[in-house]
Structures are given as structure tokens and as C-alpha cells.
C-alpha atoms as a PDB file:
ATOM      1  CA  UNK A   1     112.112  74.593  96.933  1.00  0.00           C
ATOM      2  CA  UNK A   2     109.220  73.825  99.220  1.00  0.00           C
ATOM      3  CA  UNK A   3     107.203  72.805  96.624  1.00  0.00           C
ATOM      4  CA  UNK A   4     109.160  69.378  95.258  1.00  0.00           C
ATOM      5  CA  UNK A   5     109.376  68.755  98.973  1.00  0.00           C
ATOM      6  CA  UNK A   6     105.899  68.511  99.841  1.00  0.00           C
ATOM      7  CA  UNK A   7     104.975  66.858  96.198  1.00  0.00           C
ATOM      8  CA  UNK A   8     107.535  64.218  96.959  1.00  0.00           C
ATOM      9  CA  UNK A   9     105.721  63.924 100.264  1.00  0.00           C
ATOM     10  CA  UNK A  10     102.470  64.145  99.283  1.00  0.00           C
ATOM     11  CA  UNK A  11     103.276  61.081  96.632  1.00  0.00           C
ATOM     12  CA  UNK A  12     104.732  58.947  99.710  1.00  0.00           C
ATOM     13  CA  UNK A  13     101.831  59.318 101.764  1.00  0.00           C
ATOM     14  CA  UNK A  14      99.586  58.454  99.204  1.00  0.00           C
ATOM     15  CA  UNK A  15     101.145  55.641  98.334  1.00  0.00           C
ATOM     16  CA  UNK A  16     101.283  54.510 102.129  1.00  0.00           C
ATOM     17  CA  UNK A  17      98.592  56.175 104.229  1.00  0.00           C
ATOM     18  CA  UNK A  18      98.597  53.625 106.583  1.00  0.00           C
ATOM     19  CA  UNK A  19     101.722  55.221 107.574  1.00  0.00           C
ATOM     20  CA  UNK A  20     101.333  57.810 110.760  1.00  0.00           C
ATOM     21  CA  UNK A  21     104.812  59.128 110.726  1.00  0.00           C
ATOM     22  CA  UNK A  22     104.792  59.953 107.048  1.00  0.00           C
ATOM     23  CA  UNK A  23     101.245  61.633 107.354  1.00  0.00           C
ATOM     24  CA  UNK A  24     102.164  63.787 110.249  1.00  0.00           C
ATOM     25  CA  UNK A  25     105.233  65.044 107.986  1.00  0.00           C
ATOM     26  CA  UNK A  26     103.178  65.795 105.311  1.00  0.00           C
ATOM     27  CA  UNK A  27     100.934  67.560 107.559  1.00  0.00           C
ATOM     28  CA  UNK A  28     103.746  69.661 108.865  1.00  0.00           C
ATOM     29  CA  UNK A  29     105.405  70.529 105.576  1.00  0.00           C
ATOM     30  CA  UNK A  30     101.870  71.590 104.671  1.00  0.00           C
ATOM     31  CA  UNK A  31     101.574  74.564 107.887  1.00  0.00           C
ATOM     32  CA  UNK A  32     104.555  75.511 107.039  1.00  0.00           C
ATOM     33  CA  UNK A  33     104.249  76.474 103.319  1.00  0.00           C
ATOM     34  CA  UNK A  34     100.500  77.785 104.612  1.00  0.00           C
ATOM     35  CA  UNK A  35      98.995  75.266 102.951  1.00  0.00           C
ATOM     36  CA  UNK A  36      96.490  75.083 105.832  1.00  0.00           C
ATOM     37  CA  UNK A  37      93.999  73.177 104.297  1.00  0.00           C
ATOM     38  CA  UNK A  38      95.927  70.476 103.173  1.00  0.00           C
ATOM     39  CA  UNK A  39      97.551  70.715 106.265  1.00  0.00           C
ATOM     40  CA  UNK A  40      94.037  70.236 107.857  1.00  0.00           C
ATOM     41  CA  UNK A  41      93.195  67.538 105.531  1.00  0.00           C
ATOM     42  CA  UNK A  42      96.288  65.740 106.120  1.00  0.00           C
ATOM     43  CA  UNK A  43      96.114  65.892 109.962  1.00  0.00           C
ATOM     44  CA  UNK A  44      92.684  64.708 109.721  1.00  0.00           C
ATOM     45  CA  UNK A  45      93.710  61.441 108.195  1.00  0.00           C
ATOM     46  CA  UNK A  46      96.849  61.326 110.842  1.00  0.00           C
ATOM     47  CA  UNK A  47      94.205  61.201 113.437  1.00  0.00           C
ATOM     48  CA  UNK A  48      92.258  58.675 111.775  1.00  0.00           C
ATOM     49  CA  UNK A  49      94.948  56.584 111.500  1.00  0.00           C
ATOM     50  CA  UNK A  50      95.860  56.513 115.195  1.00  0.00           C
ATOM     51  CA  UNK A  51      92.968  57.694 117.025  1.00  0.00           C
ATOM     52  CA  UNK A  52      93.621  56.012 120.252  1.00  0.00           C
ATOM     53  CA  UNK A  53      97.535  56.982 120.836  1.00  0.00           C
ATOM     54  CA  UNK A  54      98.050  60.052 122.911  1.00  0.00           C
ATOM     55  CA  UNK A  55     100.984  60.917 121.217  1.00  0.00           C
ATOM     56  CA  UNK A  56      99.186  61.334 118.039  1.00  0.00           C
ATOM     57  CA  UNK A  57      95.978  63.639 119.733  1.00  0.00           C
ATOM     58  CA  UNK A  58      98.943  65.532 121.044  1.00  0.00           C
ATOM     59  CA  UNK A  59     100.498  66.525 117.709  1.00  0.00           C
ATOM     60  CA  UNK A  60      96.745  66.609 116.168  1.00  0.00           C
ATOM     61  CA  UNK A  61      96.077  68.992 119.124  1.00  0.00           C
ATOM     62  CA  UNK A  62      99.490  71.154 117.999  1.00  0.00           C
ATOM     63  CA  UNK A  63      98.575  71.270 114.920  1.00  0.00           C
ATOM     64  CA  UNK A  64      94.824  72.295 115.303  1.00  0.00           C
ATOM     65  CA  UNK A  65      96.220  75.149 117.167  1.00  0.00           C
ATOM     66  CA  UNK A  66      98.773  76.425 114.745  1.00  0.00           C
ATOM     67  CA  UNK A  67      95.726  76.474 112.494  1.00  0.00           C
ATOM     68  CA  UNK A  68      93.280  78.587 114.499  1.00  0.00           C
ATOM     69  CA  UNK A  69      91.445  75.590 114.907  1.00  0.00           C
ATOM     70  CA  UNK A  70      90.892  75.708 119.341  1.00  0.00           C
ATOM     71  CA  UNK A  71      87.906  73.563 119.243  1.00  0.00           C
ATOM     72  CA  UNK A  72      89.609  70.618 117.103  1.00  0.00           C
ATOM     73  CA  UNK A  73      92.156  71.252 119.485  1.00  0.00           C
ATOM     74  CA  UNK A  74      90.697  70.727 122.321  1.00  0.00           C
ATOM     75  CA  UNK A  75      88.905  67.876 121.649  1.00  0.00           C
ATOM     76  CA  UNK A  76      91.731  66.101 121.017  1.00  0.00           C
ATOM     77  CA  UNK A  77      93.425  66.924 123.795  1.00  0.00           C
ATOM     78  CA  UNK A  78      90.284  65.803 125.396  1.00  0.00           C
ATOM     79  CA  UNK A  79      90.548  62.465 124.339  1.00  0.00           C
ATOM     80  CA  UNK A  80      94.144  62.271 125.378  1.00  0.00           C
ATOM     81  CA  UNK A  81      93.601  62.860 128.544  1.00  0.00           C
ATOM     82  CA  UNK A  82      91.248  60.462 128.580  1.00  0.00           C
ATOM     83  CA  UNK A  83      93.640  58.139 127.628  1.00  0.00           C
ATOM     84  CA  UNK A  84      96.026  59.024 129.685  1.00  0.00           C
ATOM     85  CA  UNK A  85      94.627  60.895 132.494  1.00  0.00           C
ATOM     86  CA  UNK A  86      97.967  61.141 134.457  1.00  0.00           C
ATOM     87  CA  UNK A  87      99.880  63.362 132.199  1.00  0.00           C
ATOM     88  CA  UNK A  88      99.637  66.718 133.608  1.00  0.00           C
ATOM     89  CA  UNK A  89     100.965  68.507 130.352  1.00  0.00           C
ATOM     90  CA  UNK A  90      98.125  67.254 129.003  1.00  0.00           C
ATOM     91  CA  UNK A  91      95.625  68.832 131.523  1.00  0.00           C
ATOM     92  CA  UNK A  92      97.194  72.314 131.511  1.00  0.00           C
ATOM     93  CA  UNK A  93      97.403  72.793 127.919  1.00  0.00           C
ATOM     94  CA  UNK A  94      93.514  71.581 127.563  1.00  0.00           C
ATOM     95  CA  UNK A  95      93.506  74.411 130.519  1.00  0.00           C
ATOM     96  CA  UNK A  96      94.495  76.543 128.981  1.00  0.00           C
ATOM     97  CA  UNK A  97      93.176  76.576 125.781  1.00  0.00           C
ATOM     98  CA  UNK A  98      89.459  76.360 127.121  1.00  0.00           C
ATOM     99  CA  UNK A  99      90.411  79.484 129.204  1.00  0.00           C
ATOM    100  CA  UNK A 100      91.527  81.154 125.975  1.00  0.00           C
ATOM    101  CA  UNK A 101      87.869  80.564 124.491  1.00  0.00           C
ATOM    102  CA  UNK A 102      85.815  81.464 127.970  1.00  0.00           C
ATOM    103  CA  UNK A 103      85.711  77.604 129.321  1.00  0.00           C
ATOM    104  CA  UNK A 104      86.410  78.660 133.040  1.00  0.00           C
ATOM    105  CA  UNK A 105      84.444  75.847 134.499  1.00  0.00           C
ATOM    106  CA  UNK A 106      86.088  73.248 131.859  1.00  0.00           C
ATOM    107  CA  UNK A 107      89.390  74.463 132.462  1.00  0.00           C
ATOM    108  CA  UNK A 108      89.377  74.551 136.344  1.00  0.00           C
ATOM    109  CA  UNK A 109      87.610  70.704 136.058  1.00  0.00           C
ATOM    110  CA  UNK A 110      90.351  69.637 134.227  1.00  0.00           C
ATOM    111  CA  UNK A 111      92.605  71.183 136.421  1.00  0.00           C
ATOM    112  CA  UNK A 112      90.736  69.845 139.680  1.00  0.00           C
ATOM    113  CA  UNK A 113      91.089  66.146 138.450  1.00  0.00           C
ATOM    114  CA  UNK A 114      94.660  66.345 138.761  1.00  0.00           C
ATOM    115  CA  UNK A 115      95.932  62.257 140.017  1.00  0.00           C
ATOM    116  CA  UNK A 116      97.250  62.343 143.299  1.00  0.00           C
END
């Protein structure tokens, strides 16, 4: 019954795409019935929605992953820790996913410019 779900979604979110919450659902109803290009559509418009909340780049950043999608990933979390350069989840996940593509340097600078 996955289907009706996500059509019921889909027709909310469309109807109010100003509406973050209701776009990230969509987005996640969408991975999970491996949809993963609406799911990448959908989280594409999530992020333009809010592109300056951290909170948002770190779902975005969640998402991009569960999609195979490391570079979209990281630059999100990028921009998050821009944001909000003291939150040191933040740093080790960027960390760690430029170690997982060969970033050494990029993962030990974020690391490095840890707050005090």
C-alpha cells in the first residue's frame, strides 16, 4: 500500500511546496519504495526551500548518502558546517565521508578546525 501513500503525499506537497516538512516526507517515502529519483528530485526542492538551515543540509546530506550520491552529500554537509561550525557531528561525518572517496587532506582539515 505504498503506493496511495506516496500519491497522497506527492498531491500535498504539490499543493504546498513551500512546505519543508512535507517535502522531506515525500522525499523519504520516495527512498524507501526505491523511487530514488523522485526521491532525488524531491530532496532537491527540500534543499531549495531551506538552504540556509543546518538541520535541513543535514537530512539533504542523509539522504544524498542513502542514494549513492557522496558528493551531493558532502557538499551539503559542507555548507552546514559552515553554518554552524561548532557542531562536531557535523565535522566527523563530512570526515568521514571524504575519507570514503580518497579526501585525506579534506577530511583531516575538517577535522583540524575543530572549536576549542
Amino acid at each position: 500500500q505504498v503506493e496511495p501513500g506516496i500519491a497522497l503525499l506527492r498531491e500535498a506537497a504539490q499543493k504546498k511546496t513551500d512546505q519543508l516538512v512535507l517535502q522531506q516526507d515525500l522525499a523519504n517515502a520516495c527512498l524507501a519504495a526505491n523511487l530514488y529519483q523522485d526521491a532525488v528530485e524531491v530532496a532537491e526542492r527540500a534543499l531549495e526551500i531551506a538552504p540556509d538551515d543546518h538541520a535541513n543540509l543535514d537530512w539533504f546530506a542523509n539522504v544524498m548518502v542513502k542514494l549513492g550520491r557522496a558528493d551531493r552529500a558532502a557538499e551539503a554537509l559542507r555548507c552546514a558546517i559552515d553554518l554552524t561550525p561548532d557542531r562536531l557531528d557535523l565535522r566527523v561525518r563530512y570526515a568521514q565521508l571524504a575519507l570514503e572517496n580518497g579526501q585525506i587532506q579534506d577530511a583531516k582539515d575538517a577535522l583540524r578546525k575543530l572549536p576549542e
